[in-house]
Protein backbone atom coordinates (compact mmCIF):
# COMPACT_ATOMS: atom_id res chain seq x y z
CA UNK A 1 40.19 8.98 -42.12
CA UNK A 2 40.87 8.70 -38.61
CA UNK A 3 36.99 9.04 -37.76
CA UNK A 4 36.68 5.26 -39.86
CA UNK A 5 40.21 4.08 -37.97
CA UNK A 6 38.48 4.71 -34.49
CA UNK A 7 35.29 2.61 -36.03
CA UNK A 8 37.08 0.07 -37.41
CA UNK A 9 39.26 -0.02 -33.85
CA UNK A 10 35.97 -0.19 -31.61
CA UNK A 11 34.30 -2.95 -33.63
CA UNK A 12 37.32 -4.81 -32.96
CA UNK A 13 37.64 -4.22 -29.18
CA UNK A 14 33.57 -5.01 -28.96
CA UNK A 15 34.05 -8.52 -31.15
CA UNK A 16 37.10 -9.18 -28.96
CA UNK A 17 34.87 -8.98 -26.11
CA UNK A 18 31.89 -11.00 -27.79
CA UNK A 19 34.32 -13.67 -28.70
CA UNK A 20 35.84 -14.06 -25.08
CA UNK A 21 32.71 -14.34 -23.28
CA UNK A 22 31.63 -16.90 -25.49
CA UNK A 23 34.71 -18.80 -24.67
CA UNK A 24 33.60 -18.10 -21.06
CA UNK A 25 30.04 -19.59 -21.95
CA UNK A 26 31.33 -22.12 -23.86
CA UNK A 27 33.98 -23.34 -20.74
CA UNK A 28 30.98 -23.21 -18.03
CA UNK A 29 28.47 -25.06 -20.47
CA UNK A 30 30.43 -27.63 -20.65
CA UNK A 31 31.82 -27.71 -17.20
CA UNK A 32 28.21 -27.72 -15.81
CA UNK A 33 27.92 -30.79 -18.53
CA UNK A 34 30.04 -32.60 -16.18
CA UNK A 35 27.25 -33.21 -13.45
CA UNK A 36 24.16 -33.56 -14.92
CA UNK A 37 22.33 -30.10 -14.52
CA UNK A 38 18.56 -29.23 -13.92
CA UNK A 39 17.59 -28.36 -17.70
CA UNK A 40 14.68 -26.43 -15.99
CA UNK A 41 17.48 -24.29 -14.22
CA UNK A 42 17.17 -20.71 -16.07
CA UNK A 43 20.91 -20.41 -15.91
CA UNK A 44 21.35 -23.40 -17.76
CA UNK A 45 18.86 -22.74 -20.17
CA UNK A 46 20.66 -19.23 -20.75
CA UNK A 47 24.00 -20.98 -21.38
CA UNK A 48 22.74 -24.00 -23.50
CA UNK A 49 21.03 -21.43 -25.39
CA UNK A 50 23.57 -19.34 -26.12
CA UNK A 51 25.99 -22.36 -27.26
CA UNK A 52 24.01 -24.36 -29.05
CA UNK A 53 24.00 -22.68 -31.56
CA UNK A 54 27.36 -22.25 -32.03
CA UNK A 55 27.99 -26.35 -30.79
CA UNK A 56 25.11 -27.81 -32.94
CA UNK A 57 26.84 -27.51 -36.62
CA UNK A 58 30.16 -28.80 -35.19
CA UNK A 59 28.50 -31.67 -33.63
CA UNK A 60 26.73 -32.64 -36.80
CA UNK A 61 30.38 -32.04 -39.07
CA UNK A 62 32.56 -34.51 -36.28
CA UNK A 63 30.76 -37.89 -35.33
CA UNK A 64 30.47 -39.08 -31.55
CA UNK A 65 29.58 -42.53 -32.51
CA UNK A 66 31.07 -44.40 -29.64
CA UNK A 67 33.02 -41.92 -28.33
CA UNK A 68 31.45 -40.88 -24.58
CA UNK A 69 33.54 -37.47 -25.16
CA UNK A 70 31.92 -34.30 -26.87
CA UNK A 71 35.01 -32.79 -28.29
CA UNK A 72 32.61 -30.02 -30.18
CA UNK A 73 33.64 -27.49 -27.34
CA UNK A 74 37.08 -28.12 -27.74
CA UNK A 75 36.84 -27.54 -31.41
CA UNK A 76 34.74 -24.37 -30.66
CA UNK A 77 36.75 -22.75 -28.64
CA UNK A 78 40.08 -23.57 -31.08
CA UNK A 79 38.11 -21.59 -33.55
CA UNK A 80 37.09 -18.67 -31.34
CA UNK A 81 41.03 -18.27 -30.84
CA UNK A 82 41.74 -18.21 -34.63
CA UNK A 83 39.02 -15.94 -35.06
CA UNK A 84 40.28 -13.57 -32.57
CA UNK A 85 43.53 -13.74 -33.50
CA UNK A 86 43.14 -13.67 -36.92
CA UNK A 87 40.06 -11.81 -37.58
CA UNK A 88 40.47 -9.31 -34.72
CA UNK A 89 43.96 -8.92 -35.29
CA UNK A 90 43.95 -8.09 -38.65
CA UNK A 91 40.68 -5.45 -37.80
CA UNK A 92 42.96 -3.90 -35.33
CA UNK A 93 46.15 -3.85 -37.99
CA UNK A 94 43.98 -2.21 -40.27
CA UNK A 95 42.39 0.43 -37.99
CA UNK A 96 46.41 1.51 -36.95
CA UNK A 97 47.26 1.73 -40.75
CA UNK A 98 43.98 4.05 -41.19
CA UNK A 99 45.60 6.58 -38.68
C-alpha cells in the first residue's frame, strides 16, 4: 500500500508545482498587461498562451461592461489557491493515511 501512498504523494507535489507556476504565469501576464506589450514578442505569446485558456471561460462567466479592470486574474488565481489547498491538501492527507 505504501507503493500507491508514494504515487498518490508525488502527484500531489507535481500538481502543487503546476498550480504555482501558473499563479506565476498568471501574475506576469497580467503585470506585462499593464504596459501594452509587443503581441509579436515570443515571451508574450508563451504567457498569453498559456493563460488564456485558463482566463477565457472566467471572462465570459463575469462581465467587463464598463469596467476598465479585468478582474478574471484575480478570480483565477483565488481559485488556484482553493485548488491547492483543497485539492492538494486533501491528495496529500490521503497519501499519509495510505502509509
Amino acid at each position: 500500500m505504501f507503493v500507491l501512498a508514494n504515487f498518490i504523494g508525488a502527484v500531489a507535489i507535481i500538481l502543487k508545482t503546476v498550480i504555482n507556476i501558473l499563479i506565476g504565469l498568471i501574475v506576469i501576464s497580467a503585470v506585462i498587461s499593464w504596459v501594452n506589450p509587443d503581441p509579436y514578442n515570443p515571451i508574450v505569446q508563451f504567457l498569453y498562451r498559456t493563460t488564456e485558456p485558463i482566463l477565457r471561460p472566467i471572462r465570459r462567466l463575469i462581465p467587463i461592461r464598463g469596467v476598465p479592470i479585468d478582474f478574471s486574474p484575480m478570480i483565477a488565481i483565488i481559485i488556484l489557491f482553493f485548488l491547492r489547498l483543497f485539492v492538494i491538501g486533501s491528495l496529500m492527507d490521503w497519501s499519509i493515511r495510505l502509509k
